[in-house]
PDB file of N, CA and C in Angstrom:
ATOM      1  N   UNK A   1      54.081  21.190 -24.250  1.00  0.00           N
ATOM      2  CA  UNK A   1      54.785  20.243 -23.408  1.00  0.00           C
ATOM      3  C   UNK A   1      56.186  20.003 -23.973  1.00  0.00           C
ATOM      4  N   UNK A   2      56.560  20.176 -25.158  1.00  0.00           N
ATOM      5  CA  UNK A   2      57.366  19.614 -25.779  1.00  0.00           C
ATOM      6  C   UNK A   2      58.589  20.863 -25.263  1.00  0.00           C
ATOM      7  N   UNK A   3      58.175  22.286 -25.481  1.00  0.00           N
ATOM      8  CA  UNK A   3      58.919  23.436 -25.504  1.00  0.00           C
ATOM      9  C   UNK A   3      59.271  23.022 -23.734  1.00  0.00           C
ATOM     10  N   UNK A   4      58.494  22.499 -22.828  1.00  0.00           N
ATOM     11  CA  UNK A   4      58.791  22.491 -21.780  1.00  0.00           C
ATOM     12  C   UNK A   4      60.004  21.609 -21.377  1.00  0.00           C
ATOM     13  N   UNK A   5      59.885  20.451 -22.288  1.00  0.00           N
ATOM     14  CA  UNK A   5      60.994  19.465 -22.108  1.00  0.00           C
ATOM     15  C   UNK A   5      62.024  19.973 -22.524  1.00  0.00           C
ATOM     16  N   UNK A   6      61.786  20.544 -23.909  1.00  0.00           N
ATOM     17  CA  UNK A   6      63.441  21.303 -24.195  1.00  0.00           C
ATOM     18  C   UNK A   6      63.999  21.826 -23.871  1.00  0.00           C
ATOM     19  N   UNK A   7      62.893  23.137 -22.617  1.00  0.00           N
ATOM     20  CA  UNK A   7      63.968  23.942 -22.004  1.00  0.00           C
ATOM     21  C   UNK A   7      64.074  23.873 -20.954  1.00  0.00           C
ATOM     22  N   UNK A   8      63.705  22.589 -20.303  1.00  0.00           N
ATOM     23  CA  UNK A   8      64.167  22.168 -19.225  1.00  0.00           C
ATOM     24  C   UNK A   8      65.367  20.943 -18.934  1.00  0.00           C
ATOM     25  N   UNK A   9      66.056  20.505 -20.258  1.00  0.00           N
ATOM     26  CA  UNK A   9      67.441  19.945 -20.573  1.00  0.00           C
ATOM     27  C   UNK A   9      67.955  20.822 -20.752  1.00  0.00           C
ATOM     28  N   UNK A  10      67.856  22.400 -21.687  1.00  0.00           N
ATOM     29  CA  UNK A  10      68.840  23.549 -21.936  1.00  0.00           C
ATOM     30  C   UNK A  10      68.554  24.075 -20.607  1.00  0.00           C
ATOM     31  N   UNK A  11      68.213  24.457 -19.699  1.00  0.00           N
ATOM     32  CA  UNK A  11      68.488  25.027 -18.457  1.00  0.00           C
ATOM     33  C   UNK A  11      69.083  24.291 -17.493  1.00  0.00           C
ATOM     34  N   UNK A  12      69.079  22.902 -17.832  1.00  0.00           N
ATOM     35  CA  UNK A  12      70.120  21.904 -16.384  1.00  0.00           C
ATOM     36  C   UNK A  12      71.199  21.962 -17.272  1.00  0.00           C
ATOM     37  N   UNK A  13      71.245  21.625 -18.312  1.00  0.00           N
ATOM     38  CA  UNK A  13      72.928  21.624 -19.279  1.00  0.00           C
ATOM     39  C   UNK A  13      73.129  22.993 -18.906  1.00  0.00           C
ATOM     40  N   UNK A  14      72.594  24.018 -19.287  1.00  0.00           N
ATOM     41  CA  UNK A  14      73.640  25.513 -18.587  1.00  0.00           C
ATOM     42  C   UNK A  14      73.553  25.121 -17.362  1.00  0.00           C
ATOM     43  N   UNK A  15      72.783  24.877 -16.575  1.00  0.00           N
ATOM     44  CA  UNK A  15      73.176  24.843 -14.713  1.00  0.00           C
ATOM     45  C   UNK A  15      74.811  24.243 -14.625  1.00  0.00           C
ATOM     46  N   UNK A  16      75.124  23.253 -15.022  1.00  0.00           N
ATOM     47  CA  UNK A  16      75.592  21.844 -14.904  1.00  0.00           C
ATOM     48  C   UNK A  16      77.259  22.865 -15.724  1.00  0.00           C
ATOM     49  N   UNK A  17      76.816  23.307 -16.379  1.00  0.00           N
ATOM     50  CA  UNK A  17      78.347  24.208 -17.443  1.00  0.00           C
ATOM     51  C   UNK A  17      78.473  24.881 -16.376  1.00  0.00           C
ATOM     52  N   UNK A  18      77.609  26.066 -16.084  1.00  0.00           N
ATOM     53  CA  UNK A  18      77.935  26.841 -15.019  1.00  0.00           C
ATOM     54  C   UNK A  18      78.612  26.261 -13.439  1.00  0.00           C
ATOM     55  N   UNK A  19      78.120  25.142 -12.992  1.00  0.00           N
ATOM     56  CA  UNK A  19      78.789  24.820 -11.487  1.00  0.00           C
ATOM     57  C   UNK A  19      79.751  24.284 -11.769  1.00  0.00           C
ATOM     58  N   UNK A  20      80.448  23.895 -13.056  1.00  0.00           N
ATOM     59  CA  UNK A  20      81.610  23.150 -13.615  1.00  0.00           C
ATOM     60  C   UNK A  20      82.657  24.153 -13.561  1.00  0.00           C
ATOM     61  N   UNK A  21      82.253  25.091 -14.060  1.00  0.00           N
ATOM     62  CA  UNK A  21      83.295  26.181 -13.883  1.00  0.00           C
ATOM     63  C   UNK A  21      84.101  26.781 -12.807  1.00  0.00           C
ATOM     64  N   UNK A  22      85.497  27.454 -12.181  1.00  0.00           N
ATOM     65  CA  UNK A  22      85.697  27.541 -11.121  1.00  0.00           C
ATOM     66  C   UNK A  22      84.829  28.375 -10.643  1.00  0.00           C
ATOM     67  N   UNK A  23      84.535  29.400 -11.100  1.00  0.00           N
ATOM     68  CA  UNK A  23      83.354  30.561 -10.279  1.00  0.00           C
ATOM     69  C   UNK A  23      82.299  29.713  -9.913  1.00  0.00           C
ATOM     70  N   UNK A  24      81.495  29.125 -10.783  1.00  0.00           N
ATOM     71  CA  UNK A  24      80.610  28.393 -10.522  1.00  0.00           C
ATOM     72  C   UNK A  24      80.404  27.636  -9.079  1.00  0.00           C
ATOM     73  N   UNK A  25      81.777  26.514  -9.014  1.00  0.00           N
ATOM     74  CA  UNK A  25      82.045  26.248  -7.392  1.00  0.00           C
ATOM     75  C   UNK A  25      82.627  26.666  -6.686  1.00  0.00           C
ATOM     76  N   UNK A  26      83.061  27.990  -6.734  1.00  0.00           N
ATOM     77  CA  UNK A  26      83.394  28.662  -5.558  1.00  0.00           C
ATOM     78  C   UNK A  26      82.153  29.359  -5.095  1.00  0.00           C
ATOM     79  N   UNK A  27      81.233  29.641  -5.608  1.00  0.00           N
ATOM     80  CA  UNK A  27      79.702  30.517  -5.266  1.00  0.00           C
ATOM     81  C   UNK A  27      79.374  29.490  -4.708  1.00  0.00           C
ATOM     82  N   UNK A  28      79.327  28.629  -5.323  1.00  0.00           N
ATOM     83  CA  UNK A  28      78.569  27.098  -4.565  1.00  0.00           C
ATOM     84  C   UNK A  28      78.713  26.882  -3.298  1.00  0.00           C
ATOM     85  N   UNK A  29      80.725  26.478  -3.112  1.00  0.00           N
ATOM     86  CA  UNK A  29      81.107  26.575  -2.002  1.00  0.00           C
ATOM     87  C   UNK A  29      80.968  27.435  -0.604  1.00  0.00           C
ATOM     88  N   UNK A  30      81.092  28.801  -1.075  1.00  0.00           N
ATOM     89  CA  UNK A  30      80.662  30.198  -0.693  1.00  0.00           C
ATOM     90  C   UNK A  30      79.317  30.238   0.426  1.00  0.00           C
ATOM     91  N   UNK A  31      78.239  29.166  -0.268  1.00  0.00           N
ATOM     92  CA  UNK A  31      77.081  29.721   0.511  1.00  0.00           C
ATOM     93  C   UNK A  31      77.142  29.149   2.063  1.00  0.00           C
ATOM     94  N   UNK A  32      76.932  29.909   2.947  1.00  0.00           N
ATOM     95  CA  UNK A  32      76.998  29.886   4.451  1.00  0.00           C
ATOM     96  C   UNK A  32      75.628  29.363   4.957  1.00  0.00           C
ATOM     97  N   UNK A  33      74.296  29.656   4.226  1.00  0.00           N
ATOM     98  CA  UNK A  33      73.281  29.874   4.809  1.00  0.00           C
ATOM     99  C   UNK A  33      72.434  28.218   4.685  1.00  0.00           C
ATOM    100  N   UNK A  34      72.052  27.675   5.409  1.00  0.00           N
ATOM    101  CA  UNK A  34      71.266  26.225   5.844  1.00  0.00           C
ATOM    102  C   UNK A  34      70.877  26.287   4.547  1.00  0.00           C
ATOM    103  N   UNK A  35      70.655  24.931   4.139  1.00  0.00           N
ATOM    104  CA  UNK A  35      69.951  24.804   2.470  1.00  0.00           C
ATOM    105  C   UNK A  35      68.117  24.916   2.586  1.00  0.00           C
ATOM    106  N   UNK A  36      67.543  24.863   4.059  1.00  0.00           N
ATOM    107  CA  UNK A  36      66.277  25.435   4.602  1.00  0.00           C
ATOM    108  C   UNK A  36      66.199  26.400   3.968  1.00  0.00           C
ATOM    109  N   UNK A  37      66.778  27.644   4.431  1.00  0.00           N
ATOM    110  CA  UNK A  37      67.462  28.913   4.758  1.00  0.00           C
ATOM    111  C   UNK A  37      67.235  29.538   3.613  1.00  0.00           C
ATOM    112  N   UNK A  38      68.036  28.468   2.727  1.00  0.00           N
ATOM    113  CA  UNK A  38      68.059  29.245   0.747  1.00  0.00           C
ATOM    114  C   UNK A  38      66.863  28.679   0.268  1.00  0.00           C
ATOM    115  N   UNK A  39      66.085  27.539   0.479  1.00  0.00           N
ATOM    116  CA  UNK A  39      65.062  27.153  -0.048  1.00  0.00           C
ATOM    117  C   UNK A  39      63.384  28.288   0.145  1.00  0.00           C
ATOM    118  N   UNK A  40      63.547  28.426   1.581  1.00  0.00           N
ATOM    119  CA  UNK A  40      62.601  29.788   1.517  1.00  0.00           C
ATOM    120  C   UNK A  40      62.734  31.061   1.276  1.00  0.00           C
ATOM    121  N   UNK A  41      64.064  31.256   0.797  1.00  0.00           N
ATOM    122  CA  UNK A  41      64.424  32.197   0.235  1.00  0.00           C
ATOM    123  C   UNK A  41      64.048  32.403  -1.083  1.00  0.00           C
ATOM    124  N   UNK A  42      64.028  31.579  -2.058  1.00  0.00           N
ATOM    125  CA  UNK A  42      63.931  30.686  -3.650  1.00  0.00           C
ATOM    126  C   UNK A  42      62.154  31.518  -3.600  1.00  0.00           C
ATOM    127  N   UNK A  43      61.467  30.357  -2.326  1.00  0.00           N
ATOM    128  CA  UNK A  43      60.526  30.560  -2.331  1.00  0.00           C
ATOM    129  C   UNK A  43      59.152  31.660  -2.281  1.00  0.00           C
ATOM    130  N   UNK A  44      59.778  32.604  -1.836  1.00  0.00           N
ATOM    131  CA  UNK A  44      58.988  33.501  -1.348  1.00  0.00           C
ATOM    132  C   UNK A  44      58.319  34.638  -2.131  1.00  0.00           C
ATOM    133  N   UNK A  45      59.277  35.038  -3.171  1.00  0.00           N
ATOM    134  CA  UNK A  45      58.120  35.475  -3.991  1.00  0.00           C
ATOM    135  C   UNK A  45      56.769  34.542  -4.226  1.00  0.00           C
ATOM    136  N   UNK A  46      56.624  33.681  -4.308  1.00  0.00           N
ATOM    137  CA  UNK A  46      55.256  32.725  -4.826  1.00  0.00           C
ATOM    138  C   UNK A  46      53.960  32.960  -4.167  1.00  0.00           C
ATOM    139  N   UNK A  47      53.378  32.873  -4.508  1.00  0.00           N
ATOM    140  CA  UNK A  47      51.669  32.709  -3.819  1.00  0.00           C
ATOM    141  C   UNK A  47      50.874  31.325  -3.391  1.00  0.00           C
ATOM    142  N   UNK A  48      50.268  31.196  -2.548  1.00  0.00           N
ATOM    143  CA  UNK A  48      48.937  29.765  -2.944  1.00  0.00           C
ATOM    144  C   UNK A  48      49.981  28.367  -2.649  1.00  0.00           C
ATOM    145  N   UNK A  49      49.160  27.493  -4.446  1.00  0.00           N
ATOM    146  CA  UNK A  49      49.569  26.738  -4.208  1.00  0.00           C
ATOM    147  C   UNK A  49      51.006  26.406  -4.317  1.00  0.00           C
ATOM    148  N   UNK A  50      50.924  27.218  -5.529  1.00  0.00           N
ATOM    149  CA  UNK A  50      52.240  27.257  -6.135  1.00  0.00           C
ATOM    150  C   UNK A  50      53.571  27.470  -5.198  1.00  0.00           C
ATOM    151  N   UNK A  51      53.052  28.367  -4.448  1.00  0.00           N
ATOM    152  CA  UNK A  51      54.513  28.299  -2.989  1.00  0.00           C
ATOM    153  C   UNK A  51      54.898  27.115  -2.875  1.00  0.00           C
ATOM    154  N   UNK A  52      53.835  26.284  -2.644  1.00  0.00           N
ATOM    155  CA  UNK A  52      53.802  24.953  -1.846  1.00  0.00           C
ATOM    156  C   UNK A  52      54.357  23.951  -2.872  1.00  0.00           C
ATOM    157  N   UNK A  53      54.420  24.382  -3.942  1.00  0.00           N
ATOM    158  CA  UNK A  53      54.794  23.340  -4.995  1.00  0.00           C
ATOM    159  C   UNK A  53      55.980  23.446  -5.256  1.00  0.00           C
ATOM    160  N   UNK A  54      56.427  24.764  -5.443  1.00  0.00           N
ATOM    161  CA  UNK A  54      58.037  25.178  -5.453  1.00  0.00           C
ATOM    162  C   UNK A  54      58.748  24.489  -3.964  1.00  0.00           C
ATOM    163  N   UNK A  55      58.438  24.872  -2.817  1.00  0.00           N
ATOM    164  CA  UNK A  55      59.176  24.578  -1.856  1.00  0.00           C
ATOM    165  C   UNK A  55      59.239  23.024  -1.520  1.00  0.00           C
ATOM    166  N   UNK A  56      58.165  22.386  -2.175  1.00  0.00           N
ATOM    167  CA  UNK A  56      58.057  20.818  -2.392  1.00  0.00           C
ATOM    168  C   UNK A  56      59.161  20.290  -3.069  1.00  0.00           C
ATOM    169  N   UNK A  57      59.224  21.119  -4.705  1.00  0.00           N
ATOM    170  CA  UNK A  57      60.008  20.806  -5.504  1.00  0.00           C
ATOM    171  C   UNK A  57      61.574  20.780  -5.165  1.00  0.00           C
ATOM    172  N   UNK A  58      61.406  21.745  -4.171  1.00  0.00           N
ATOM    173  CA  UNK A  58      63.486  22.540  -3.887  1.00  0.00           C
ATOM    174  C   UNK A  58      63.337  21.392  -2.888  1.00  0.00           C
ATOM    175  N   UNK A  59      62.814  21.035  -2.039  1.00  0.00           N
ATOM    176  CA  UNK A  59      63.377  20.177  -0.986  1.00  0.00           C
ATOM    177  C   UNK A  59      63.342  18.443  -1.975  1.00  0.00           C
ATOM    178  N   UNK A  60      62.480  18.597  -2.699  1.00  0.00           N
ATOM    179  CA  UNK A  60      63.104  17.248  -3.140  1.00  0.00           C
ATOM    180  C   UNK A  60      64.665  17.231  -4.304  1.00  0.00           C
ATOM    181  N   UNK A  61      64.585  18.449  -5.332  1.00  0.00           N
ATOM    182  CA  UNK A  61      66.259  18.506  -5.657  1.00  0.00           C
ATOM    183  C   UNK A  61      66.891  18.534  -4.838  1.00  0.00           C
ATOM    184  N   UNK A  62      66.822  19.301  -3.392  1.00  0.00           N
ATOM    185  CA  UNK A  62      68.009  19.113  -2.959  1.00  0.00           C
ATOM    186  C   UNK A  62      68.372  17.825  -1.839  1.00  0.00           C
ATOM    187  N   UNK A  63      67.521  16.733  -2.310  1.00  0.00           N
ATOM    188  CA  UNK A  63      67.943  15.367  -1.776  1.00  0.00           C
ATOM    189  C   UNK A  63      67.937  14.919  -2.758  1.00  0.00           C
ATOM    190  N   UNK A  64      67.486  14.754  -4.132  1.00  0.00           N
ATOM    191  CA  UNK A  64      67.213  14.130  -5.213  1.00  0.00           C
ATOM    192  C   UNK A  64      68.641  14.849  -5.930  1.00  0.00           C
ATOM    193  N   UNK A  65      69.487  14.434  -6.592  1.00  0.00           N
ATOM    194  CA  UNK A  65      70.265  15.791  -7.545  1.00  0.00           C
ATOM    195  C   UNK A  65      69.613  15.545  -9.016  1.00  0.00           C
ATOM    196  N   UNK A  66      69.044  14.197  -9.349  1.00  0.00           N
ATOM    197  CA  UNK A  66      68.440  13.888 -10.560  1.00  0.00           C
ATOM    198  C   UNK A  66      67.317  13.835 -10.395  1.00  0.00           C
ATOM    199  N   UNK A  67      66.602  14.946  -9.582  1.00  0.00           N
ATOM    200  CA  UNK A  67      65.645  14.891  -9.683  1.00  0.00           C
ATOM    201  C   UNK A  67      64.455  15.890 -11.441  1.00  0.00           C
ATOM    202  N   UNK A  68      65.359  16.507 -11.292  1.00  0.00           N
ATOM    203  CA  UNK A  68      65.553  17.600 -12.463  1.00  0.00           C
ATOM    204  C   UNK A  68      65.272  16.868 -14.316  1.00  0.00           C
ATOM    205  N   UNK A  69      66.098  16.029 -14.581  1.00  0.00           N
ATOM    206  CA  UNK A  69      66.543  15.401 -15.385  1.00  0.00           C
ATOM    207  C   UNK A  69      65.236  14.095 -15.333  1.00  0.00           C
ATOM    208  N   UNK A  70      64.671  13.816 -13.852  1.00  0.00           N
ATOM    209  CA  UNK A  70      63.171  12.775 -13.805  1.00  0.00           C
ATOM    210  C   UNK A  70      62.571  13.443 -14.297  1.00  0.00           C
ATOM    211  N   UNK A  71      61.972  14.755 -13.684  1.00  0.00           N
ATOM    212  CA  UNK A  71      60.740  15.339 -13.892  1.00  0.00           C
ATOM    213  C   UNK A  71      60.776  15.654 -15.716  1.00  0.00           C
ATOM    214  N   UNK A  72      61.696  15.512 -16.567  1.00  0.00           N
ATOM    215  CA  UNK A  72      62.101  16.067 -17.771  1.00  0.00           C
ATOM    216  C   UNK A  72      61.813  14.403 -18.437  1.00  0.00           C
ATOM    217  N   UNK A  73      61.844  13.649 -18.316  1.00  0.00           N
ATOM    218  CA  UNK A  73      61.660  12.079 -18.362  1.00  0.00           C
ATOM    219  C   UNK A  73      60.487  11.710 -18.542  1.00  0.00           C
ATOM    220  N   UNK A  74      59.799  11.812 -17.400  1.00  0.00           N
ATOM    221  CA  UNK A  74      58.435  12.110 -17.178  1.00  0.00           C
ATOM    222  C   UNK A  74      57.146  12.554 -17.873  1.00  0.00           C
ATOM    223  N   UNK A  75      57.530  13.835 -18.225  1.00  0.00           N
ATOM    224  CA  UNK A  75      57.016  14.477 -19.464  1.00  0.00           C
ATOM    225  C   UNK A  75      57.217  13.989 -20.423  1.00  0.00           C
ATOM    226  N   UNK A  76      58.416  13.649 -20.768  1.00  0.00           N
ATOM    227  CA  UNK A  76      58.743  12.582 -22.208  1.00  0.00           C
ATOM    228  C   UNK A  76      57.854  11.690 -22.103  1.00  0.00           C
ATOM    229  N   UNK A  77      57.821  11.371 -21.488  1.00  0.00           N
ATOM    230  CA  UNK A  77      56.861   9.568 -21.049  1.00  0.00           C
ATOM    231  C   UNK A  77      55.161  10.445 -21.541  1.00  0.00           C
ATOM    232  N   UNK A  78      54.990  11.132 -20.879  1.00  0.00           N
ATOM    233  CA  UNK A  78      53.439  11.478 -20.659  1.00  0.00           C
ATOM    234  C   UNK A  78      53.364  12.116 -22.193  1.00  0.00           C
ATOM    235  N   UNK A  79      54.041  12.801 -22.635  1.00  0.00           N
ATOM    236  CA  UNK A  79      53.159  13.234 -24.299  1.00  0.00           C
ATOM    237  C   UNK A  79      53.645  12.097 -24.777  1.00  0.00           C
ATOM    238  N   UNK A  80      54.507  10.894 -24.760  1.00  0.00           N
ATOM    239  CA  UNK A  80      54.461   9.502 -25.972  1.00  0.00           C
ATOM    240  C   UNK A  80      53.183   8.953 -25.757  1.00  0.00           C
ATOM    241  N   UNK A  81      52.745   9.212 -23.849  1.00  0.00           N
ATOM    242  CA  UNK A  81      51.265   8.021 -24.062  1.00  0.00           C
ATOM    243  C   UNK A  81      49.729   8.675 -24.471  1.00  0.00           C
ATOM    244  N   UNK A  82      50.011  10.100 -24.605  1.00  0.00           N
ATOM    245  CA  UNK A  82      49.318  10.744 -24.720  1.00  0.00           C
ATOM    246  C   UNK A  82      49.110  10.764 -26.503  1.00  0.00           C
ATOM    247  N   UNK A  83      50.532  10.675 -27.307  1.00  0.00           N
ATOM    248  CA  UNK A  83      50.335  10.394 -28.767  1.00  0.00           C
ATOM    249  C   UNK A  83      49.804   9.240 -28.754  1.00  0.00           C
ATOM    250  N   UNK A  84      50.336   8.381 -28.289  1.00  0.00           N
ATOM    251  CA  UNK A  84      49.435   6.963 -28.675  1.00  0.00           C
ATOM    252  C   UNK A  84      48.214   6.669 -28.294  1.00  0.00           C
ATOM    253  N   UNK A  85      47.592   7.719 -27.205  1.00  0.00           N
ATOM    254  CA  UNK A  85      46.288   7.680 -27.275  1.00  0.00           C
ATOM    255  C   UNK A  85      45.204   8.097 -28.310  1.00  0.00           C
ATOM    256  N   UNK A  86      46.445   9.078 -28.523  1.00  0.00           N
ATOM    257  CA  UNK A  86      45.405  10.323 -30.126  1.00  0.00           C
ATOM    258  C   UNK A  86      45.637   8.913 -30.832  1.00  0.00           C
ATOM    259  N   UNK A  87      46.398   8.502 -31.313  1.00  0.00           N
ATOM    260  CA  UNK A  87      46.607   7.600 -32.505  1.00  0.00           C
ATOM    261  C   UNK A  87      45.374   6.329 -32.476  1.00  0.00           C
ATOM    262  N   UNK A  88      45.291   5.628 -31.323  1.00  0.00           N
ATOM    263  CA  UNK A  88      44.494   4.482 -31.070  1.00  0.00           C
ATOM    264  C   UNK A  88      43.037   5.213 -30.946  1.00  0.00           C
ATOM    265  N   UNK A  89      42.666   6.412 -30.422  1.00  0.00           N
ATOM    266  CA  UNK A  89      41.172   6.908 -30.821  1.00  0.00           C
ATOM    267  C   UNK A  89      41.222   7.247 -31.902  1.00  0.00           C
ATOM    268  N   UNK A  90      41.888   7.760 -32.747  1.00  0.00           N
ATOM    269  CA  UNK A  90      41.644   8.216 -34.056  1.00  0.00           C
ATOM    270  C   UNK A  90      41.293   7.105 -34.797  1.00  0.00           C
ATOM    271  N   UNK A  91      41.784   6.045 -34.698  1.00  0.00           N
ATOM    272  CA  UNK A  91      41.616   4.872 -35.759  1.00  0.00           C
ATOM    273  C   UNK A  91      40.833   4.196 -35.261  1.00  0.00           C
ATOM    274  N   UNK A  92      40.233   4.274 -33.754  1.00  0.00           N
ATOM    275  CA  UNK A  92      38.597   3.910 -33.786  1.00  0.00           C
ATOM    276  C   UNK A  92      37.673   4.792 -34.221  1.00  0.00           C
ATOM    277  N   UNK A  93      38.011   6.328 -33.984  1.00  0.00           N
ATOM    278  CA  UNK A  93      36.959   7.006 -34.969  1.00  0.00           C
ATOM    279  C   UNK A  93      37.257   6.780 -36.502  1.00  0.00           C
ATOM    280  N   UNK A  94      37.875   6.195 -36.705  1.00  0.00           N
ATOM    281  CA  UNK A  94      38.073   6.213 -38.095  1.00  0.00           C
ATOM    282  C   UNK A  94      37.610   4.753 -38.631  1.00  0.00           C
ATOM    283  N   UNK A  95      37.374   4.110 -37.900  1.00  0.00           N
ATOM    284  CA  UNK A  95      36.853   2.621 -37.750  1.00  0.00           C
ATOM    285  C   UNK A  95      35.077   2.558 -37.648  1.00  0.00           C
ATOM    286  N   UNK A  96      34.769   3.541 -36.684  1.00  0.00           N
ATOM    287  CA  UNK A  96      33.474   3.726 -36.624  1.00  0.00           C
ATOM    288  C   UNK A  96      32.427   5.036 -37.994  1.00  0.00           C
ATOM    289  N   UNK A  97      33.672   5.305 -38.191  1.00  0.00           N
ATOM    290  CA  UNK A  97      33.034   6.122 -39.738  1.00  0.00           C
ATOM    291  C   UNK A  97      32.792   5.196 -40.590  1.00  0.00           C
ATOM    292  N   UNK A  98      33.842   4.597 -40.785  1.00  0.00           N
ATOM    293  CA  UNK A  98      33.719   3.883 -42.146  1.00  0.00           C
ATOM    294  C   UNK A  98      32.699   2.209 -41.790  1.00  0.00           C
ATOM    295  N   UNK A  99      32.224   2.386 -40.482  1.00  0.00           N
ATOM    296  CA  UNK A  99      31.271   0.863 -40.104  1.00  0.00           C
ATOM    297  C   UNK A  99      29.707   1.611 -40.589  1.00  0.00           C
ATOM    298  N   UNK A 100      29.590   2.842 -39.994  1.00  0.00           N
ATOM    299  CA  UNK A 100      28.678   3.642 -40.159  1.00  0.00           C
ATOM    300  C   UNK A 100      28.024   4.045 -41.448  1.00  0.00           C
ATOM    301  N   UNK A 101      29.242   4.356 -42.590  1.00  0.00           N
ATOM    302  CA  UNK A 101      28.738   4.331 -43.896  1.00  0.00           C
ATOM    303  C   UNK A 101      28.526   3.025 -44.315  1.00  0.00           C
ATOM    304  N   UNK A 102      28.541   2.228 -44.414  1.00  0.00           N
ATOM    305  CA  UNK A 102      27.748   0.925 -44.503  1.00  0.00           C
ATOM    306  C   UNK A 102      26.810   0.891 -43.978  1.00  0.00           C
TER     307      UNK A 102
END
């Protein structure tokens, strides 16, 4: 999870360098085709569910622009509550060992 968070800040920081650049927004500018149009385009290699999850995902970045930078948040959030869960069972198993040897 962790490798996921990291390289999903190093892939919006390059996105974000890259559309900064003039090439960057002139490609940007450039595209002709409905943002529909490019979204099932994105999509179509995929299979199942996963189609459905990608084309979920593109239509909410492209109303969301931070949406990218949530979902990366998110994950942060979910392995902290997920450590503090290991932490608070561990020290009841570690509570119930040492009640037990008595």
């Amino acid at each position: 999870m962790a490798i996921a968070i990291k390289h999903s800040i190093l892939v919006t920081d390059a996105l974000y360098k890259k559309f900064a650049e003039p090439e960057g927004k002139e490609s940007v500018e450039g595209i002709s085709e409905k943002p529909a149009e490019v979204i099932e385009a994105m999509v179509e290699p995929f299979y199942g569910p996963l189609k459905s999850y990608m084309r979920s995902s593109a239509y909410r970045g492209s109303r969301d622009f931070l949406a990218a930078e949530k979902r990366s948040v998110s994950m942060l959030c979910t392995v902290a509550y997920f450590s503090l869960g290991q932490g608070i069972l561990g020290a009841i198993g570690l509570l119930i060992l040492v009640l037990g040897i008595k």
